[in-house]
C-alpha atoms as a PDB file:
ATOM      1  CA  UNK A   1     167.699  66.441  66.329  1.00  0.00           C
ATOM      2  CA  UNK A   2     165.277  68.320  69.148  1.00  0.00           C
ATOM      3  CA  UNK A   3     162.845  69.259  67.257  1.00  0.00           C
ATOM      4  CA  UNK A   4     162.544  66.125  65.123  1.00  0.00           C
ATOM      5  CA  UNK A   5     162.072  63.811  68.282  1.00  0.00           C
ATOM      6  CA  UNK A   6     159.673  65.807  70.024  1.00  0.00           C
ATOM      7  CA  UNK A   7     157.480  65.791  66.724  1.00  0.00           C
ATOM      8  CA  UNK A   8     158.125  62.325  66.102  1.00  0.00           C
ATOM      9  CA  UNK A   9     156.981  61.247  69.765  1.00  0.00           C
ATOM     10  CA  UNK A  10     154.412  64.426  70.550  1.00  0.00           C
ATOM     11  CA  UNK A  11     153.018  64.786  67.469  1.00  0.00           C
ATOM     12  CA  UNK A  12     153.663  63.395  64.375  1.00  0.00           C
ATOM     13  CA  UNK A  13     151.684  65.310  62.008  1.00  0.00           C
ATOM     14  CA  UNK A  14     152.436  68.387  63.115  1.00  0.00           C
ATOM     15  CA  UNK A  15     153.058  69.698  59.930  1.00  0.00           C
ATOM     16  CA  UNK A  16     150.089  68.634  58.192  1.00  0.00           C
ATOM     17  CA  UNK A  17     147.082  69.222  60.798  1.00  0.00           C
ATOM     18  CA  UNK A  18     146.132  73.121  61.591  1.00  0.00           C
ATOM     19  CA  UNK A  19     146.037  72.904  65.633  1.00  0.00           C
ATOM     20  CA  UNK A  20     144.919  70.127  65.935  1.00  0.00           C
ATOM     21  CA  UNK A  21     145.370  66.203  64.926  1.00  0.00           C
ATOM     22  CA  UNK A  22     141.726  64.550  64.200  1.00  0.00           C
ATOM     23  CA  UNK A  23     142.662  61.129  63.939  1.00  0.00           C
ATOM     24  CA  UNK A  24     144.319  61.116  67.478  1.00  0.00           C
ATOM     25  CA  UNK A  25     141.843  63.639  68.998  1.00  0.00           C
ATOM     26  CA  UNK A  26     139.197  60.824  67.376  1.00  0.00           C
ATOM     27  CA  UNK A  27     140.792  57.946  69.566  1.00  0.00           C
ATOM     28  CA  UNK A  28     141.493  60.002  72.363  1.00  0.00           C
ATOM     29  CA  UNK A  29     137.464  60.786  72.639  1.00  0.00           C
ATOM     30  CA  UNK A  30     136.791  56.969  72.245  1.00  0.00           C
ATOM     31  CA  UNK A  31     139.198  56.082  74.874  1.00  0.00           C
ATOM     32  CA  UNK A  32     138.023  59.012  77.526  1.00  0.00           C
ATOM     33  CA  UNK A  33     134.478  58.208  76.983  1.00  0.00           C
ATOM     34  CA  UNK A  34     134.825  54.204  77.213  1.00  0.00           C
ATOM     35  CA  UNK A  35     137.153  55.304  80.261  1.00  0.00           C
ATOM     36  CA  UNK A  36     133.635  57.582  81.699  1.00  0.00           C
ATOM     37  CA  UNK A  37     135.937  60.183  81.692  1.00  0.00           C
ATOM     38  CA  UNK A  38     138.067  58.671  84.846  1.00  0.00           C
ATOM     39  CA  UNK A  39     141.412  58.825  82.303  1.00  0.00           C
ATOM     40  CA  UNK A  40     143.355  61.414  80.490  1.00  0.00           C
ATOM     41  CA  UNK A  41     141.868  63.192  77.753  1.00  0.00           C
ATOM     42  CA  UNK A  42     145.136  62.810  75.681  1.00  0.00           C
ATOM     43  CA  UNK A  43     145.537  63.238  72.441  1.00  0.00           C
ATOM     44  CA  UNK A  44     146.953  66.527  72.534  1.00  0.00           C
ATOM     45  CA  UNK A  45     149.084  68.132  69.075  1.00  0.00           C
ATOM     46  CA  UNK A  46     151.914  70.502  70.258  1.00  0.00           C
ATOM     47  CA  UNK A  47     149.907  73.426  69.708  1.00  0.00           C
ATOM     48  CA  UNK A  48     147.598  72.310  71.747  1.00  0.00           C
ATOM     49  CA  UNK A  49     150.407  71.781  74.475  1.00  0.00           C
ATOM     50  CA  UNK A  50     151.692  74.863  73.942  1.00  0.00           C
ATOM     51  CA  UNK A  51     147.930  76.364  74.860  1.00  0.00           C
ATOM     52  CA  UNK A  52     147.767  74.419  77.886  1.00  0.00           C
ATOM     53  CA  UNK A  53     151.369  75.157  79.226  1.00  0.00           C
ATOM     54  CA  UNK A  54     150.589  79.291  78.679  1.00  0.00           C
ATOM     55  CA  UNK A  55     147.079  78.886  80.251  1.00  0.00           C
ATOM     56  CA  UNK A  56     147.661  76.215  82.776  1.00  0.00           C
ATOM     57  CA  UNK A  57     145.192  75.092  83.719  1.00  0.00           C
ATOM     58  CA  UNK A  58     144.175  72.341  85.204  1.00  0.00           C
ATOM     59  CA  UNK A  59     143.810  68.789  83.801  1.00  0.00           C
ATOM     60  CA  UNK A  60     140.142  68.059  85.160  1.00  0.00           C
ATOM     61  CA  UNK A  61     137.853  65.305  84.834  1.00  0.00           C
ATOM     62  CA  UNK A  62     134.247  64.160  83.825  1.00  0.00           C
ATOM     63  CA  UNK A  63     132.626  67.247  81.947  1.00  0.00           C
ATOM     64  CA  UNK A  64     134.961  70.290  82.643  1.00  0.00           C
ATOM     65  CA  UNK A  65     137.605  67.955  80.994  1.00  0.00           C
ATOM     66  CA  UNK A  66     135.651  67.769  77.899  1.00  0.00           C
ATOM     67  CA  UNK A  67     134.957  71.486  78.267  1.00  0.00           C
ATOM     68  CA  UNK A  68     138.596  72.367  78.905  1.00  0.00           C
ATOM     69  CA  UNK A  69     139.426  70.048  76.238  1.00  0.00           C
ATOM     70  CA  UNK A  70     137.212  71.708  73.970  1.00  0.00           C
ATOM     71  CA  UNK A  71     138.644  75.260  74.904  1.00  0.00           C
ATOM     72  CA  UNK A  72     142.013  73.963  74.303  1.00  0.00           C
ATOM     73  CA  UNK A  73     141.484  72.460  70.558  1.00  0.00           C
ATOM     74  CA  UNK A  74     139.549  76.091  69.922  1.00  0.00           C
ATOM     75  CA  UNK A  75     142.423  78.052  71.119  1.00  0.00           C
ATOM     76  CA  UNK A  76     145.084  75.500  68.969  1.00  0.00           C
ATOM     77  CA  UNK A  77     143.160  76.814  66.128  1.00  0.00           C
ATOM     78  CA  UNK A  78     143.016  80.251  66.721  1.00  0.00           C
ATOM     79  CA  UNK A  79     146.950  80.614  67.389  1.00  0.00           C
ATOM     80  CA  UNK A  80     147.429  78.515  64.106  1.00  0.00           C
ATOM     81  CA  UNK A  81     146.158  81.423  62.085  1.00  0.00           C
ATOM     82  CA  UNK A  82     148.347  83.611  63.891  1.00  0.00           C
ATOM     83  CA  UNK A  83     151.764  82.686  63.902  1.00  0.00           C
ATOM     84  CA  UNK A  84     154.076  79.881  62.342  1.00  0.00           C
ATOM     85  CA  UNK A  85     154.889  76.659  62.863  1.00  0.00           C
ATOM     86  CA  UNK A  86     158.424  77.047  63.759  1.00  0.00           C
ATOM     87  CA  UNK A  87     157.142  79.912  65.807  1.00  0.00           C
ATOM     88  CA  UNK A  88     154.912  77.446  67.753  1.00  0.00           C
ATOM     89  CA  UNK A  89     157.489  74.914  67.915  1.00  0.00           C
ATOM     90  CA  UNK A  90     160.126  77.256  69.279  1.00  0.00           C
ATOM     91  CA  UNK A  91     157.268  78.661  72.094  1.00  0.00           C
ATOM     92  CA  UNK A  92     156.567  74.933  72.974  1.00  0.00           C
ATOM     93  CA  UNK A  93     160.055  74.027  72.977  1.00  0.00           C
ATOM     94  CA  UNK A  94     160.998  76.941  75.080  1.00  0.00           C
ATOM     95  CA  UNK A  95     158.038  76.681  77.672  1.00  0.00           C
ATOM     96  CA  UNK A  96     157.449  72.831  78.169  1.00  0.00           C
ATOM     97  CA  UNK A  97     158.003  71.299  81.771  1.00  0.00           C
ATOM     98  CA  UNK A  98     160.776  68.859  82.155  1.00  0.00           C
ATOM     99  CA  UNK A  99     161.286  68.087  85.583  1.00  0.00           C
ATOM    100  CA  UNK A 100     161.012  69.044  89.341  1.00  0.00           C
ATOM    101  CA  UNK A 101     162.399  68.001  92.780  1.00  0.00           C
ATOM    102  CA  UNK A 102     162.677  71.031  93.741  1.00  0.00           C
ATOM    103  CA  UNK A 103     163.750  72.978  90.534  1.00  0.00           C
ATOM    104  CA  UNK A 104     161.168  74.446  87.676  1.00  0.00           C
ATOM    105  CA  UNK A 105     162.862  72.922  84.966  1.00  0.00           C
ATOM    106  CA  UNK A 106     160.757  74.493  81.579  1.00  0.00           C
ATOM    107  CA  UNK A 107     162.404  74.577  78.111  1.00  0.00           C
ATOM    108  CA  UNK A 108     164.842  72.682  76.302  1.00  0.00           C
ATOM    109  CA  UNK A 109     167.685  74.675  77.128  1.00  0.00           C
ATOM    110  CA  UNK A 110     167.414  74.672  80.996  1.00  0.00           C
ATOM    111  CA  UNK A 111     166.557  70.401  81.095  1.00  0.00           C
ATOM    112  CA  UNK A 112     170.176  70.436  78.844  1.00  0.00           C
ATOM    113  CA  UNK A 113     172.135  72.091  81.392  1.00  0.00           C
ATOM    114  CA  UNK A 114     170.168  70.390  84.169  1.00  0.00           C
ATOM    115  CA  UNK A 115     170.599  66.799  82.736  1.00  0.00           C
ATOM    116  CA  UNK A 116     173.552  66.823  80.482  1.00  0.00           C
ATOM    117  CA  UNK A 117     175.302  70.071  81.899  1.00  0.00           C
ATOM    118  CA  UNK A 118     175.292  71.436  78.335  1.00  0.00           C
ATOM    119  CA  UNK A 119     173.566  73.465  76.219  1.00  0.00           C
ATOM    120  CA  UNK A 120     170.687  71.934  74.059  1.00  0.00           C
ATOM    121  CA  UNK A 121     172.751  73.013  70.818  1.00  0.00           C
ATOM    122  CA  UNK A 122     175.313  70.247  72.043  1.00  0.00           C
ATOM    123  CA  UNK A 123     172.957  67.157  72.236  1.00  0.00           C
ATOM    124  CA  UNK A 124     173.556  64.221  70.819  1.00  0.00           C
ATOM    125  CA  UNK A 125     171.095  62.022  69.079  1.00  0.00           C
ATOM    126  CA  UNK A 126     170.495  59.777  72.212  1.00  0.00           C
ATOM    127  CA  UNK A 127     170.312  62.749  74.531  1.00  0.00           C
ATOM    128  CA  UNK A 128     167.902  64.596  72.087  1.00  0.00           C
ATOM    129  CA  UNK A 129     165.479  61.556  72.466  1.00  0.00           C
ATOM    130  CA  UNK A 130     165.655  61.270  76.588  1.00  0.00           C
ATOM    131  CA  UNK A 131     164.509  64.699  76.703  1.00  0.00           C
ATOM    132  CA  UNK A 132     161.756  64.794  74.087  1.00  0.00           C
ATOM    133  CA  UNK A 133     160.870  60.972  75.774  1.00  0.00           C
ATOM    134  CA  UNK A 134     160.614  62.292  79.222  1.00  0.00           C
ATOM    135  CA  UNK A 135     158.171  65.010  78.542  1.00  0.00           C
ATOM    136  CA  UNK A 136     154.911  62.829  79.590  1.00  0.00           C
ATOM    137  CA  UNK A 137     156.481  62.059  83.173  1.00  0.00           C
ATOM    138  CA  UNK A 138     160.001  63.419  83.151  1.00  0.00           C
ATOM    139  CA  UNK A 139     160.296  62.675  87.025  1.00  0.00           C
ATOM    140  CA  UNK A 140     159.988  59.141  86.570  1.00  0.00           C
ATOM    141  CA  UNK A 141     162.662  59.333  84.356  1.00  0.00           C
ATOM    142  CA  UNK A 142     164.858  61.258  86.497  1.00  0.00           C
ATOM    143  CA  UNK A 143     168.484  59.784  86.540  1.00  0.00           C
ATOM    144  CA  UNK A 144     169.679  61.897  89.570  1.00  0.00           C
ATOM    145  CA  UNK A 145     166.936  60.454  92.242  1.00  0.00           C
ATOM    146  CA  UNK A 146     167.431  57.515  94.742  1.00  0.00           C
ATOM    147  CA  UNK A 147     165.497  55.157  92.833  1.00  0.00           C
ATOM    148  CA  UNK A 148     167.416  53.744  89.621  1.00  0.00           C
ATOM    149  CA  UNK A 149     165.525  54.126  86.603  1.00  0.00           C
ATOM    150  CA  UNK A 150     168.357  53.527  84.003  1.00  0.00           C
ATOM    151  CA  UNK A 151     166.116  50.768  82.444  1.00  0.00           C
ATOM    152  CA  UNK A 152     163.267  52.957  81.785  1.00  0.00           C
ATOM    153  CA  UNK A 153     165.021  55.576  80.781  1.00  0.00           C
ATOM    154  CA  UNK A 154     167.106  52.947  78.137  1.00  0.00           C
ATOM    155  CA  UNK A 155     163.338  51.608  77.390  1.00  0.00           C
ATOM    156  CA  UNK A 156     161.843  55.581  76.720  1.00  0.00           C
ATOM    157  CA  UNK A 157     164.914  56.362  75.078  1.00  0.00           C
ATOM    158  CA  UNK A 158     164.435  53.824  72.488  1.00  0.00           C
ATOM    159  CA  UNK A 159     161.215  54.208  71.598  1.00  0.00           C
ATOM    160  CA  UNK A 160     161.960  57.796  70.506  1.00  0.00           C
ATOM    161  CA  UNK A 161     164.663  57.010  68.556  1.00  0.00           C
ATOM    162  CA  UNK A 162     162.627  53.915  66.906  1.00  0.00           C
ATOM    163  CA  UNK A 163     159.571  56.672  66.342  1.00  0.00           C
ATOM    164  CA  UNK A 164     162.196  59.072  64.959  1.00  0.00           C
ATOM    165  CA  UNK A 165     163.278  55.827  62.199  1.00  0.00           C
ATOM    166  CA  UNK A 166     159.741  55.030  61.349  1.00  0.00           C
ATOM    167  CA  UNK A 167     159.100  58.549  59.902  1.00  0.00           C
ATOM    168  CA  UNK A 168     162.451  58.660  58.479  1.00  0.00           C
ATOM    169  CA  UNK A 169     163.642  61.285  60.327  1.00  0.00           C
ATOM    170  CA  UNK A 170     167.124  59.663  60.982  1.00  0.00           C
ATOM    171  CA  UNK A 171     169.582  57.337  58.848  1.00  0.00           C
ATOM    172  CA  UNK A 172     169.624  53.556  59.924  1.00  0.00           C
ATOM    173  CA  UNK A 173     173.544  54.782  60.979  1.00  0.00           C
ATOM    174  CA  UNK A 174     172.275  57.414  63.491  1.00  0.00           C
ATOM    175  CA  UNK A 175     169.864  55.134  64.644  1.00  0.00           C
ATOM    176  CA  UNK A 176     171.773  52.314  65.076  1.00  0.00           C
ATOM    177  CA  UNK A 177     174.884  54.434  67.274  1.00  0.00           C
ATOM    178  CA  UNK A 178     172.260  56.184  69.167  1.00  0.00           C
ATOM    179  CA  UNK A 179     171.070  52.838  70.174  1.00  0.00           C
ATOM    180  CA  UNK A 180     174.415  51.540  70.709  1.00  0.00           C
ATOM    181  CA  UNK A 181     174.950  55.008  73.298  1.00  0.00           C
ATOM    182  CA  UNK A 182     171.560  54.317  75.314  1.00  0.00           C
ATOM    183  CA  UNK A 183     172.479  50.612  75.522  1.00  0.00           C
ATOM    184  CA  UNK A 184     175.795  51.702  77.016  1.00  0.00           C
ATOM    185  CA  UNK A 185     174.336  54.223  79.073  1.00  0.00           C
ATOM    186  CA  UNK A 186     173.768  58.377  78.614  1.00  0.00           C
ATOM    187  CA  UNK A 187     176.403  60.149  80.296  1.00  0.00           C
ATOM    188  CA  UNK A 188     174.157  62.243  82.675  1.00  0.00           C
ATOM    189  CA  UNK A 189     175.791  65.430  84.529  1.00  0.00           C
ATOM    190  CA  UNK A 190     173.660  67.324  86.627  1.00  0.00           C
ATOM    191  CA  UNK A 191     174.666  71.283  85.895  1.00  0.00           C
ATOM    192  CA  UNK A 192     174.247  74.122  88.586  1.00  0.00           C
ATOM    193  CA  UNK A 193     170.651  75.569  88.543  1.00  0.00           C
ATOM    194  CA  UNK A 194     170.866  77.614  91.467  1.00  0.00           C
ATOM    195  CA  UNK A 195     166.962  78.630  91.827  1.00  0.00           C
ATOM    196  CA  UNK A 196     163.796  78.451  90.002  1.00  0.00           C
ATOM    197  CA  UNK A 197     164.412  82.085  89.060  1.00  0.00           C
ATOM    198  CA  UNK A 198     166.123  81.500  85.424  1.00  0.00           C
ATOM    199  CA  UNK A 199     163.493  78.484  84.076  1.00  0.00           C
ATOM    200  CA  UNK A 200     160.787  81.125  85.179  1.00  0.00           C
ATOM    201  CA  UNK A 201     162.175  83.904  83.568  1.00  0.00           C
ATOM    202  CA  UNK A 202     161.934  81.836  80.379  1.00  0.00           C
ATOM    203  CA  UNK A 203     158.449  80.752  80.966  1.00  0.00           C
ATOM    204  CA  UNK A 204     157.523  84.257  81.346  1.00  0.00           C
ATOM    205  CA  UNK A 205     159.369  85.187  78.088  1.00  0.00           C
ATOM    206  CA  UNK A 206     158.042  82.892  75.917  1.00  0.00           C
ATOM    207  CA  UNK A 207     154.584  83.740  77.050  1.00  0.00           C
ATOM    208  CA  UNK A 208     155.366  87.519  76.344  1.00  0.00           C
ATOM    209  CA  UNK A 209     156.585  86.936  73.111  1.00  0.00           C
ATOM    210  CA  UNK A 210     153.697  85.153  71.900  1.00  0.00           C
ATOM    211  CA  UNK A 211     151.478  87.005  73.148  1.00  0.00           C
ATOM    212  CA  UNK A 212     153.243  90.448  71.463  1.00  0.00           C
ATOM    213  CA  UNK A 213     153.279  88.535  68.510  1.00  0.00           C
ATOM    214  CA  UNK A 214     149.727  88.089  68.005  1.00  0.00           C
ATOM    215  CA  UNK A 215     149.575  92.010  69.066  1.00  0.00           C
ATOM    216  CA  UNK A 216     151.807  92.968  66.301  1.00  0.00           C
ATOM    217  CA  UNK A 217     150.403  90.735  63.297  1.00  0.00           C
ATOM    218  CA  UNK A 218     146.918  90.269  63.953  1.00  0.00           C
ATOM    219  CA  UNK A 219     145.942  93.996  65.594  1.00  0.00           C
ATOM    220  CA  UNK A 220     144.343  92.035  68.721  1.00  0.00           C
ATOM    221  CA  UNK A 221     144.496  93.674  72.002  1.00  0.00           C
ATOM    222  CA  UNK A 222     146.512  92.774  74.557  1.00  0.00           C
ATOM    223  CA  UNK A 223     143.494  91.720  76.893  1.00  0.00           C
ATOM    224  CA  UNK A 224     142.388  89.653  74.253  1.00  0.00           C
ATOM    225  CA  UNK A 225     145.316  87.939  73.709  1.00  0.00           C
ATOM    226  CA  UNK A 226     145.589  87.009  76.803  1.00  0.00           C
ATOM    227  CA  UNK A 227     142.130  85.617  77.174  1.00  0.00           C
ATOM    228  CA  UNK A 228     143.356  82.911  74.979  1.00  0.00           C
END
């Protein structure tokens, strides 16, 4: 169910565009430049996440946003001809940020065992669409903080899983005892992440790998690589 509801919230077409989505990069552009460029770009496929998250850099405004933003959709492309889409899926799923306070919480795997003290192979339905629904602002949807946000988590939750019916990802059955879970409440348990050590160890990995990959396929040199 992971993958599914991070496509069917991140990026719908995932499968069908080659780095990155027109139609939604389209709007985005409409919306930044009616916003003079004082809003988020947006708009972003999961390649083009994926770019950002190994680069990192900074989410600026005005024209170096539309330059970064211009970088990034190159780069989406380039990577597209260079490894797979369950490749890049994997990366991004293995490398995205999911939380803070304290702890570097990047990948799937680690936000499991940090928010459901289990690994990500053992989440439910409902707990597959918290995490892929907290991706855009996952501490404001952080169920172990003083302020209670059970109702906007229940409210993000559900919008995943209604995303994940539209596209017929799920059966009207799952959907309607996912529902039936987040309306009764997720059964959060904090796990032990003792340091920031581990998540960054995973970051660095993922990086590595796809950067090794494009070595090994494509001949390109490891400086060039990681100019991307």
């Amino acid at each position: 169910y992971l993958p599914k509801a991070f496509i069917a919230i991140e990026d719908e077409r995932f499968y069908e565009h080659h780095g990155v989505d027109i139609k939604r990069s389209t709007a985005a552009t409409v919306t930044y430049i009616f916003n003079k460029g004082s809003s988020s770009f947006g708009g972003s496929t999961i390649t083009q996440q994926l770019i950002k998250n190994i680069t990192n850099e900074k989410e600026d405004e005005g024209k170096a946003g539309i330059q970064r933003k211009i970088r990034e959709m190159s780069r989406a492309y380039q990577i597209e001809k260079i490894i797979s889409k369950s490749q890049i899926l994997e990366l991004y799923l293995n490398i995205i940020y999911l939380g803070g306070y304290g702890k570097n919480i990047c990948g799937v795997e680690v936000a499991s065992e940090y928010y459901f003290g289990k690994s990500a192979d053992e989440l439910s339905l409902s707990e597959s669409a918290y995490l892929a629904g907290i991706n855009h602002s996952p501490n404001n949807y952080n169920p172990f903080t003083e302020t209670d946000n059970t109702e906007k988590i229940k409210k993000r939750t559900k919008t995943v899983l209604e995303k994940m019916k539209e596209l017929g990802m799920i059966s009207n059955e799952d959907f309607n005892k996912a529902i039936s879970e987040v309306d009764v409440g997720l059964q959060f348990k904090q796990g032990d992440l003792s340091s920031g050590t581990v998540m960054s160890y995973h970051l660095s990995a993922a990086i590595e790998e796809v950067v090794n990959q494009m070595v090994k396929e494509k001949g390109m040199s490891y400086e060039c690589c990681l100019a991307l």
